[in-house]
N, C-alpha and C. Protein backbone atom coordinates (compact mmCIF):
# COMPACT_ATOMS: atom_id res chain seq x y z
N UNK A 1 79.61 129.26 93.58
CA UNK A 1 79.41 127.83 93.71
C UNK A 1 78.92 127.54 95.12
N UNK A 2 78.20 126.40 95.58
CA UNK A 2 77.29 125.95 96.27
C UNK A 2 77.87 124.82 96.46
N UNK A 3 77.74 124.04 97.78
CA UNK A 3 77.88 122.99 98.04
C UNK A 3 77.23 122.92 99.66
N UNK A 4 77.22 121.46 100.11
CA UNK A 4 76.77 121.02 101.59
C UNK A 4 77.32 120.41 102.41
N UNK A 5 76.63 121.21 103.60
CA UNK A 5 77.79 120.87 105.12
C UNK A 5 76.48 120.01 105.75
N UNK A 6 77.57 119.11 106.45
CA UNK A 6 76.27 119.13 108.25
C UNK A 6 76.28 119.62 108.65
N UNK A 7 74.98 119.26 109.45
CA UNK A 7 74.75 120.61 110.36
C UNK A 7 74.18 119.95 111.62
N UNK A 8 74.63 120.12 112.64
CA UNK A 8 73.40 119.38 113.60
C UNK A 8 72.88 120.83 114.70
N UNK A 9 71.09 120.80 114.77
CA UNK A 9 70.98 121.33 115.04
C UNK A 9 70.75 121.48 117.03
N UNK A 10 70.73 120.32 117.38
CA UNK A 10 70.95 119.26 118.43
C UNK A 10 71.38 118.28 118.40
N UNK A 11 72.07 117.57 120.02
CA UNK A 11 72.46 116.70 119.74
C UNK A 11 71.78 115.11 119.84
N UNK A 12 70.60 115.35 118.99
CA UNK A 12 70.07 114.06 118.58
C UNK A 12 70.43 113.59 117.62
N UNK A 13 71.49 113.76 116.78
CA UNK A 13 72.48 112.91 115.86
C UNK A 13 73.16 112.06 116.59
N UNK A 14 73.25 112.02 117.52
CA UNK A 14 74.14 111.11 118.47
C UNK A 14 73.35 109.94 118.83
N UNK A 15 72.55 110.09 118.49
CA UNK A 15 71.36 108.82 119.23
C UNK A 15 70.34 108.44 118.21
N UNK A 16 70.49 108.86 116.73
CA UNK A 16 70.02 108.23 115.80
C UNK A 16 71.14 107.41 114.83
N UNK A 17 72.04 108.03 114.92
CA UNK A 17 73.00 107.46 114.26
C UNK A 17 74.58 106.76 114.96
N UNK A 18 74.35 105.48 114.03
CA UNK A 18 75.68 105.01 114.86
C UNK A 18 77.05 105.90 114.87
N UNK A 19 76.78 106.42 113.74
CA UNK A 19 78.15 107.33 113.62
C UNK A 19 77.56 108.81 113.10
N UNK A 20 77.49 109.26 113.96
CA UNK A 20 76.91 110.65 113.38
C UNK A 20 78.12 111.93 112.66
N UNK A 21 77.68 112.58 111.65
CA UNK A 21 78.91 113.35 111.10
C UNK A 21 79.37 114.30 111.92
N UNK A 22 80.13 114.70 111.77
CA UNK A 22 80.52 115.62 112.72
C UNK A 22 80.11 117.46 111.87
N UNK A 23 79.49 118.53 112.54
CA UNK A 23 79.04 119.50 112.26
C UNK A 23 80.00 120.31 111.05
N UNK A 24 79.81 120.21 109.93
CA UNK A 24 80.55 121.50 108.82
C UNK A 24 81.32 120.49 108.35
N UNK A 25 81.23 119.37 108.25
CA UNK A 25 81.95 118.71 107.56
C UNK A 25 81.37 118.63 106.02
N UNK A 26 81.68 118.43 104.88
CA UNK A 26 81.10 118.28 103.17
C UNK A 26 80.49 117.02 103.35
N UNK A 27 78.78 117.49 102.77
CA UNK A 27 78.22 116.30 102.75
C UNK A 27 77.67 116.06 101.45
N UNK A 28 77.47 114.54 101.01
CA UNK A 28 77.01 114.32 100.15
C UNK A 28 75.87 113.49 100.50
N UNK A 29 74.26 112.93 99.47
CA UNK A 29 73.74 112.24 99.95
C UNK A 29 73.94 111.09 100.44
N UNK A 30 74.62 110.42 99.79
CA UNK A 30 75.35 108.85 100.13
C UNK A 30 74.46 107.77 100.36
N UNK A 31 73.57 107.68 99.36
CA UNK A 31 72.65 106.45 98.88
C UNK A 31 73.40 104.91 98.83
N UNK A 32 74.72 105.48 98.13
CA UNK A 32 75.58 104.34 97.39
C UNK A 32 76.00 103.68 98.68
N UNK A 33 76.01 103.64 100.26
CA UNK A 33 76.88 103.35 100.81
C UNK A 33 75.63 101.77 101.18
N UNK A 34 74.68 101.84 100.87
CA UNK A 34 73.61 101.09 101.07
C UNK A 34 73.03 99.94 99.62
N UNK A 35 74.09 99.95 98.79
CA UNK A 35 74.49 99.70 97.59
C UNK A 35 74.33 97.67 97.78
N UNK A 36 74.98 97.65 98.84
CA UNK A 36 75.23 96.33 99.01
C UNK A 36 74.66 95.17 100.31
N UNK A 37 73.83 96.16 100.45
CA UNK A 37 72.86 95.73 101.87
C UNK A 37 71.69 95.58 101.19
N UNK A 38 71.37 94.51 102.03
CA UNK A 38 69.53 93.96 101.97
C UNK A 38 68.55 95.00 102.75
N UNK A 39 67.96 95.75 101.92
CA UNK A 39 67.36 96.90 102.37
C UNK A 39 65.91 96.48 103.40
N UNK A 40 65.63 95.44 103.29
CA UNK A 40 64.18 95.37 104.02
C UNK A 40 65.46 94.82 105.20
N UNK A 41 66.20 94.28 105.38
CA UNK A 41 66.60 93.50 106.78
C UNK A 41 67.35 95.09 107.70
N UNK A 42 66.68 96.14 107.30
CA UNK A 42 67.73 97.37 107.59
C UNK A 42 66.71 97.53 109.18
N UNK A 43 67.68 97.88 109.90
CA UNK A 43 67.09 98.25 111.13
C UNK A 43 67.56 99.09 112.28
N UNK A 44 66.60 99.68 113.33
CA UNK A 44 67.58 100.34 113.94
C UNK A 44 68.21 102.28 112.93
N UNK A 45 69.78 102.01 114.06
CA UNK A 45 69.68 103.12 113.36
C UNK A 45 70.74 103.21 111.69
N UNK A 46 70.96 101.57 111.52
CA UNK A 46 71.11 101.42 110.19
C UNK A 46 69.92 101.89 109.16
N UNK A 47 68.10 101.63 109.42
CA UNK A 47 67.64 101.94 109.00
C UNK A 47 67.11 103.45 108.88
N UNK A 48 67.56 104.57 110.08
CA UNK A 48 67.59 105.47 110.06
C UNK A 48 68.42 106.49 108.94
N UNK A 49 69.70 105.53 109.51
CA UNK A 49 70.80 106.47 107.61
C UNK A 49 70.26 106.09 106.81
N UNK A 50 69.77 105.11 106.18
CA UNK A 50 68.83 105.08 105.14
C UNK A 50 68.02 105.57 104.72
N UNK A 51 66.85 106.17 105.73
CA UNK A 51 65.72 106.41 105.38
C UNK A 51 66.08 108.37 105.29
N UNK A 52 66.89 109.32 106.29
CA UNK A 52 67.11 110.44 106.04
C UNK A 52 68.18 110.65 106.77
N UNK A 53 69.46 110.60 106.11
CA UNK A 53 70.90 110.54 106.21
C UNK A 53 71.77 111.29 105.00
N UNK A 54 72.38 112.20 105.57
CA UNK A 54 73.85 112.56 104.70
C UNK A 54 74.84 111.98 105.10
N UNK A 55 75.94 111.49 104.00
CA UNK A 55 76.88 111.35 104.26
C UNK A 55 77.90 112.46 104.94
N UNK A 56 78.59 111.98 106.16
CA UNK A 56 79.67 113.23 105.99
C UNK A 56 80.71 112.72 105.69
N UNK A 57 81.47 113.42 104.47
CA UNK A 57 82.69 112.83 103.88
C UNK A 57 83.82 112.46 104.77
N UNK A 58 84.04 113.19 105.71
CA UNK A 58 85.26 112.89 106.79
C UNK A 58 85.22 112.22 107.43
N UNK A 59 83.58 111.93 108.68
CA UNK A 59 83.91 110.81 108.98
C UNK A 59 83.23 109.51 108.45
N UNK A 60 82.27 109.95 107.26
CA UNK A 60 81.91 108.66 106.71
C UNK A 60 80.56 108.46 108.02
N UNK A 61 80.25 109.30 108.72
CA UNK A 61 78.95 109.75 109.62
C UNK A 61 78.06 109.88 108.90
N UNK A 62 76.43 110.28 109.75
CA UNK A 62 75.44 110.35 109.07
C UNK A 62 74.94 112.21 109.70
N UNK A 63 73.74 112.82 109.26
CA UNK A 63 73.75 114.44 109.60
C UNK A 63 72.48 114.02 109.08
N UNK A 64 71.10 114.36 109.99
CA UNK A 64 69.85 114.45 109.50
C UNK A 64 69.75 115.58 108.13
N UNK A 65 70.56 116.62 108.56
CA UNK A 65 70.34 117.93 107.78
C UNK A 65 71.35 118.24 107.35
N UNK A 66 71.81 118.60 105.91
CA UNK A 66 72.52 119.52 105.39
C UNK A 66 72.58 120.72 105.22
N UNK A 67 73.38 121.58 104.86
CA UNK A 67 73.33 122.86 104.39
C UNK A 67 74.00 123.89 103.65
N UNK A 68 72.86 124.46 103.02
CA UNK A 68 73.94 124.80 101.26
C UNK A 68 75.06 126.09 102.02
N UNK A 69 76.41 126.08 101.60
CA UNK A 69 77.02 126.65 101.94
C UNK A 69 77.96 127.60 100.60
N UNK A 70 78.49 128.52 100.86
CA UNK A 70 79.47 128.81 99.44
C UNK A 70 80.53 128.26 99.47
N UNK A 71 80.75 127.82 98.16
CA UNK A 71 82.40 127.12 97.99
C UNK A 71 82.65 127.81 97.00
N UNK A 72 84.22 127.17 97.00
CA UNK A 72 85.14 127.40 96.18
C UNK A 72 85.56 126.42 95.21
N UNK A 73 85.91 126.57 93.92
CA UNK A 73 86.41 125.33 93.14
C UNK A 73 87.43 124.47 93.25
N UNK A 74 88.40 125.17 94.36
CA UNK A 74 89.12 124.25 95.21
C UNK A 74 88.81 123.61 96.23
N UNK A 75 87.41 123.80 96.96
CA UNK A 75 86.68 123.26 98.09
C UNK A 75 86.02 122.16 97.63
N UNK A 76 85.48 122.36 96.03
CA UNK A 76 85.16 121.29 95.25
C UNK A 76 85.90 120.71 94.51
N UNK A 77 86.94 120.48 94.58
CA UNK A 77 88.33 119.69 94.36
C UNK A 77 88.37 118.69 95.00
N UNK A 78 89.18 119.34 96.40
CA UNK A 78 89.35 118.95 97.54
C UNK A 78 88.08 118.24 98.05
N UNK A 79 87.01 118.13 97.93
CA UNK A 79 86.29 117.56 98.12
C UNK A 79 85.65 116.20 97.59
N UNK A 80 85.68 116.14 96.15
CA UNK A 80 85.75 114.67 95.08
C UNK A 80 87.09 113.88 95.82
N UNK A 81 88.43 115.06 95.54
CA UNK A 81 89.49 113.62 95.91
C UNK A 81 89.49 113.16 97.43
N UNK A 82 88.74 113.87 98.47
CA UNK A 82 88.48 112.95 99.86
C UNK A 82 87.54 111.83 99.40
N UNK A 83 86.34 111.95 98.86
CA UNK A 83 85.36 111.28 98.37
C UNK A 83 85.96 109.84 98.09
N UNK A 84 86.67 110.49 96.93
CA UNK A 84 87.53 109.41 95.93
C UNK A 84 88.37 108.39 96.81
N UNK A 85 89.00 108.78 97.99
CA UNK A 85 89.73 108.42 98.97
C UNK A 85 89.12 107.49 99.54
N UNK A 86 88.30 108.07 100.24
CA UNK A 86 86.95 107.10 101.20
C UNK A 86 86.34 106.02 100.57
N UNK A 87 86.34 106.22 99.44
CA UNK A 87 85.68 105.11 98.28
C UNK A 87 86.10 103.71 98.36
N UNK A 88 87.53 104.28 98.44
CA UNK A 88 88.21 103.12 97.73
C UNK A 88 88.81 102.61 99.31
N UNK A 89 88.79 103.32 100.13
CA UNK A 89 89.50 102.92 101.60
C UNK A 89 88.22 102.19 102.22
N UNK A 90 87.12 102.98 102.36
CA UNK A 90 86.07 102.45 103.27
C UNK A 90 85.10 101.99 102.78
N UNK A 91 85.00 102.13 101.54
CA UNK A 91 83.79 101.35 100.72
C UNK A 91 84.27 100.22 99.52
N UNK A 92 85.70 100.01 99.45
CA UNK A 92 86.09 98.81 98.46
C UNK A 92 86.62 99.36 96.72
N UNK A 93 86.20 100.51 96.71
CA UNK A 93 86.66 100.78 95.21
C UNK A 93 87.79 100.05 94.70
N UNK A 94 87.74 99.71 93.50
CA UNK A 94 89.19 99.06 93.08
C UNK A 94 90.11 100.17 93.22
N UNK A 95 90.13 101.07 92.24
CA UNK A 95 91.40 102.14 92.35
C UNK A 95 91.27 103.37 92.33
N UNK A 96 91.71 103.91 92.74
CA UNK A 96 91.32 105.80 92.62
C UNK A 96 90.93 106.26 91.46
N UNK A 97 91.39 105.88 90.24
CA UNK A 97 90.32 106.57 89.06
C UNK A 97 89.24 106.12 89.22
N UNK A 98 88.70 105.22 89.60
CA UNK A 98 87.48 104.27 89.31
C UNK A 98 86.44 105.24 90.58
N UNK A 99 86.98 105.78 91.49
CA UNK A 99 86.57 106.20 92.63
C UNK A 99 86.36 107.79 92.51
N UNK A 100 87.28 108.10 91.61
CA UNK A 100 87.39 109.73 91.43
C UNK A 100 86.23 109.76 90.47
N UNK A 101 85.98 109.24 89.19
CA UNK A 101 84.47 109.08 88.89
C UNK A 101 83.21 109.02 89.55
N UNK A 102 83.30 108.06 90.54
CA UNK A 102 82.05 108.14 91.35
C UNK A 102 81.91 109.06 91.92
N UNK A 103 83.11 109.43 92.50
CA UNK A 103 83.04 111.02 93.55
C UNK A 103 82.55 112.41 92.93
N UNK A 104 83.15 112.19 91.52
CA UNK A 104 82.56 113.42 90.72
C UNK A 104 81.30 113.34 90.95
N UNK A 105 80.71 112.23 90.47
CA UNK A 105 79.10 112.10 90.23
C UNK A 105 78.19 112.49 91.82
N UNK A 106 78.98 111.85 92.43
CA UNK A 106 78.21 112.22 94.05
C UNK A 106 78.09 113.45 94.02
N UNK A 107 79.25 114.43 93.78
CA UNK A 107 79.46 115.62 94.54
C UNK A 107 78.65 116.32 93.25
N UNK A 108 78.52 116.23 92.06
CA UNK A 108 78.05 116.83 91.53
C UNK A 108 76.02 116.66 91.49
N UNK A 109 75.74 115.48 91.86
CA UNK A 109 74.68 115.24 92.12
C UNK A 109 74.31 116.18 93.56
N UNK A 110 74.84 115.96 94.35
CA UNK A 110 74.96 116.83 95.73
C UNK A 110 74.57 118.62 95.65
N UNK A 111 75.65 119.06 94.63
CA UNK A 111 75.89 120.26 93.82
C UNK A 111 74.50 120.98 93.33
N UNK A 112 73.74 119.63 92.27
CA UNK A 112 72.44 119.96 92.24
C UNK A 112 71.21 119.94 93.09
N UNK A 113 71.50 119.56 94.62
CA UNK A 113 70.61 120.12 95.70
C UNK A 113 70.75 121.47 96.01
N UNK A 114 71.78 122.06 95.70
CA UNK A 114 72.26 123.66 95.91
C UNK A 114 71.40 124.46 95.36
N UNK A 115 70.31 124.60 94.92
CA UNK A 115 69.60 126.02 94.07
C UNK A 115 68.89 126.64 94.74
N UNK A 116 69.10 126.55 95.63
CA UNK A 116 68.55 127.25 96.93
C UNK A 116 69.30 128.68 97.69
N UNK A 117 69.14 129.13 98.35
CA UNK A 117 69.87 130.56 98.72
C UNK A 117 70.83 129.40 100.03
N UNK A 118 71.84 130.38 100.25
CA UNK A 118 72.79 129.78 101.51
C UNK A 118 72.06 129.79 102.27
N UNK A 119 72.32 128.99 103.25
CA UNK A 119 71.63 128.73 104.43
C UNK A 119 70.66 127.88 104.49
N UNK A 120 69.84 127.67 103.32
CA UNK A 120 69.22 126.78 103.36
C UNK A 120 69.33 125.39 103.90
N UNK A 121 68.76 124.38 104.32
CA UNK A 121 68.98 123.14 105.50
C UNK A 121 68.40 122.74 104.05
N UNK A 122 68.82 121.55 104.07
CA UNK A 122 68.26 120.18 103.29
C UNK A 122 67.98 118.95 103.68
N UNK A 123 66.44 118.49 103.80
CA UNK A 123 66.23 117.05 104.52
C UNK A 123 66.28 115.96 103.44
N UNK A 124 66.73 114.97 103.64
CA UNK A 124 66.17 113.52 102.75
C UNK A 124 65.65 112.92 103.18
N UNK A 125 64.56 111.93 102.28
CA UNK A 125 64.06 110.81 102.73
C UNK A 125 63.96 109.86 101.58
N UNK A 126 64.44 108.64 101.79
CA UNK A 126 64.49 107.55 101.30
C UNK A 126 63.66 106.62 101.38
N UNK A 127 63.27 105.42 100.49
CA UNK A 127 62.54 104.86 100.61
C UNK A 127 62.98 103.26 99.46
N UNK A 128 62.27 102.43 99.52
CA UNK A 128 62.11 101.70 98.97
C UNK A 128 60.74 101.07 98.36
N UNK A 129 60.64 101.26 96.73
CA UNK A 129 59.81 101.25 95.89
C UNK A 129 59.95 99.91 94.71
N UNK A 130 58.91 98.85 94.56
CA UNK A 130 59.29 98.50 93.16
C UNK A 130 60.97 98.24 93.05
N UNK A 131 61.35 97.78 94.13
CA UNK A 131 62.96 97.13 94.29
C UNK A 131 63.72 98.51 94.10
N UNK A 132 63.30 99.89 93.92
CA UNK A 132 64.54 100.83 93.89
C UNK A 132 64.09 101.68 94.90
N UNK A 133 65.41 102.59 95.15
CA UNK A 133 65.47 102.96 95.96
C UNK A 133 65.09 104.78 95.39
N UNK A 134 64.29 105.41 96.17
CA UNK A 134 63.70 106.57 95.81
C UNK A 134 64.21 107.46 96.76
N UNK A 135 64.68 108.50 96.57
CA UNK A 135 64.79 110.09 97.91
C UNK A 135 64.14 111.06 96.93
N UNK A 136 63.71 112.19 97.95
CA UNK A 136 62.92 113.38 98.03
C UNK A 136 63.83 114.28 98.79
N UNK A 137 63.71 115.14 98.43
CA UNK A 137 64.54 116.05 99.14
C UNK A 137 63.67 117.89 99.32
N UNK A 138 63.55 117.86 100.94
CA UNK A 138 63.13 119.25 100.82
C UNK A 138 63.68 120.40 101.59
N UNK A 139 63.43 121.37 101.48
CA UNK A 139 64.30 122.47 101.62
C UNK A 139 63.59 123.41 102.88
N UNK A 140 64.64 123.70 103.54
CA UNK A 140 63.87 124.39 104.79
C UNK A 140 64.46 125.70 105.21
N UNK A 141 63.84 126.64 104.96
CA UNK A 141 64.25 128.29 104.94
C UNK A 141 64.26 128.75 106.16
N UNK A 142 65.24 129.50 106.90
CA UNK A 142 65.16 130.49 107.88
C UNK A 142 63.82 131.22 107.61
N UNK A 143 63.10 131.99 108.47
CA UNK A 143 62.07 132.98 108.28
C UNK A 143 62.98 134.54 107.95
N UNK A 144 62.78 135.24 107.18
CA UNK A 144 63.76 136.62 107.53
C UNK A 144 63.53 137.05 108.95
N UNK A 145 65.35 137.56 109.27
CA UNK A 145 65.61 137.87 110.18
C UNK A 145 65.96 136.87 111.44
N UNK A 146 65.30 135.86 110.72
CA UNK A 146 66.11 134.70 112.05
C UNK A 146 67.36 134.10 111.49
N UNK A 147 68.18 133.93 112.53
CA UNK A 147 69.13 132.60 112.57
C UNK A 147 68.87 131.50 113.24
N UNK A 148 69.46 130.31 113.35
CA UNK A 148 69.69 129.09 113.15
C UNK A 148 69.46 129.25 115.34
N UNK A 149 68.31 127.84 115.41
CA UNK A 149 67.61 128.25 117.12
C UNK A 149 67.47 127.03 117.15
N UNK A 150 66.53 126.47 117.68
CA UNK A 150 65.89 125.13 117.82
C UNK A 150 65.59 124.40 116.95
N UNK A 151 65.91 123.21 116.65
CA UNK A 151 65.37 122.57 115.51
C UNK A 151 63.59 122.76 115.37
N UNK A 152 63.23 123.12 114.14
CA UNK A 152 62.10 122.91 113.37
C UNK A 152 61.52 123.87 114.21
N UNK A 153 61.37 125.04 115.17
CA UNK A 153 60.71 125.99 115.95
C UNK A 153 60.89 127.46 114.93
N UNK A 154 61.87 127.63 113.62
CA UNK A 154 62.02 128.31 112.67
C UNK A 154 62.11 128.73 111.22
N UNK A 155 61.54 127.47 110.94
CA UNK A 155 61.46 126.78 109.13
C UNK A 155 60.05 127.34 108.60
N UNK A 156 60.78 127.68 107.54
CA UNK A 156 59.72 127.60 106.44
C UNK A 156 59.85 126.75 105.32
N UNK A 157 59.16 125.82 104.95
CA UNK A 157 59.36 124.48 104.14
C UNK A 157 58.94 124.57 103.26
N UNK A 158 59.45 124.48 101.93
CA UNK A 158 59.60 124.56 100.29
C UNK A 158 59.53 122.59 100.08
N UNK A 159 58.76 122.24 99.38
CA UNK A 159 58.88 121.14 99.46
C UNK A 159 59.07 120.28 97.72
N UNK A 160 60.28 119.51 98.31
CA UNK A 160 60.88 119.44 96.98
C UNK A 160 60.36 117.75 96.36
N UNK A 161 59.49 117.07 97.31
CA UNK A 161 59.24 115.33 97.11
C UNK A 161 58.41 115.31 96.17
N UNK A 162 58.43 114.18 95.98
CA UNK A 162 57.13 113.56 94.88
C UNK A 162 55.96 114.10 95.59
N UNK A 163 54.77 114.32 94.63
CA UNK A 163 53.82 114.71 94.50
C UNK A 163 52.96 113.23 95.84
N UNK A 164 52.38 113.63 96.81
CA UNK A 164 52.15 112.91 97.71
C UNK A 164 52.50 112.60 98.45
N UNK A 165 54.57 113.04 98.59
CA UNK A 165 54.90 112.05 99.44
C UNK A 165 54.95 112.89 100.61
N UNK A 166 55.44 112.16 101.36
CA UNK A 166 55.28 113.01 103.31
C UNK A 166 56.53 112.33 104.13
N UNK A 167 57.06 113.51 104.57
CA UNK A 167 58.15 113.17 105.59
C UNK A 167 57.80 113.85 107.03
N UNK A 168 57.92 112.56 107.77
CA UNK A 168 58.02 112.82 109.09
C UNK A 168 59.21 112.48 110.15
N UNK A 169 60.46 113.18 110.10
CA UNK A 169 61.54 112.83 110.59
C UNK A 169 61.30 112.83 111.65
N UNK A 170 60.44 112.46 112.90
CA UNK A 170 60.31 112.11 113.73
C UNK A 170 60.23 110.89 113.67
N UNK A 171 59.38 110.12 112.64
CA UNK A 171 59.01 108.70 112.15
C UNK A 171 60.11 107.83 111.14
N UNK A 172 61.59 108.52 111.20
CA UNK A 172 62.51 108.23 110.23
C UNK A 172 63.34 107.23 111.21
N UNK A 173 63.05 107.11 112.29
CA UNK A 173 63.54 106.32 113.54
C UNK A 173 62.65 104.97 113.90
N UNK A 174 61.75 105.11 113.56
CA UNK A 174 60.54 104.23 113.89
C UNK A 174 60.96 102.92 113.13
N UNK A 175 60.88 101.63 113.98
CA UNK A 175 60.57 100.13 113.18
C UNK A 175 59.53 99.92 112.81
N UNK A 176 59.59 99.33 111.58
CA UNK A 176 58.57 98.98 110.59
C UNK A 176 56.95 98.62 111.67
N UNK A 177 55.73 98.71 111.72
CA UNK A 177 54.77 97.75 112.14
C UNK A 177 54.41 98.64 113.25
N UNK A 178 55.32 99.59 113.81
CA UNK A 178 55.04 100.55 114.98
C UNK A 178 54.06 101.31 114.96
């Protein structure tokens, strides 16, 4: 079994995000946390978690990058009922069943970014389309024989978006008109 951590590969999580996750924590995408916000008034680095942001379950932070890691079916346990927790504490859920559902669905949606070999990094990007909200997600390989160095000075990119689309996480920071 497969699942995802943050990862930061510098510390420019600190300065894109108001709350950045903290490194190896379980991440999920966390679309839903943007559920109840007016998406064009998003700005800053509210509009940054939006546009390519993981959730990190613990601190409810954001992690440009994920990464598929091995778990255990108790790691994925333990992981829905924090979810489930946070739901209902920091995002309003009525009650823990109602929350332990959603959490399944996150983590198992999450689960299916995993088909990738370990190690793999995972970027998102979000968007807004036709009033919904769209992510792409692509996958970024060590070269053999390397480990984990400078951001983006060691990737090889598998690209998992819609047909056309283009991410420039340099430009995932940028206000609209710039």
């Amino acid at each position: 079994m497969k699942l995802l951590r943050t990862i930061a590969l510098d510390p420019s999580e600190t300065f894109v995000f108001d709350v950045p996750a903290e490194p190896g924590e379980w991440a999920v995408p966390g679309a839903f946390r943007f559920l109840d916000r007016d998406l064009a008034q998003l700005d800053g680095k509210d509009r940054s978690a939006f546009r390519g942001g993981f959730l990190g379950v613990q601190s409810w932070g954001w992690s440009t990058l994920a990464q598929i890691v091995p778990a255990t079916a108790d790691d994925r346990r333990a992981l829905v009922e924090l979810l489930a927790k946070r739901l209902v504490e920091r995002f309003g859920a009525p009650d823990l069943a109602t929350a332990h559902v959603a959490a399944e669905e996150e983590v198992a949606f999450a689960q299916s970014l995993c088909a990738h070999p370990i190690s793999t990094l995972i970027a998102v990007h979000r968007s807004v389309r036709d009033g919904e909200v769209r992510e792409s997600f692509r996958s970024l390989r060590l070269r053999e024989g390397q480990g984990h160095g400078k951001a983006f000075s060691f990737m090889e990119v598998e690209d998992d978006a819609e047909p056309g689309g283009d991410l420039d996480l340099a430009d995932m920071t940028k206000e609209p008109g710039r």
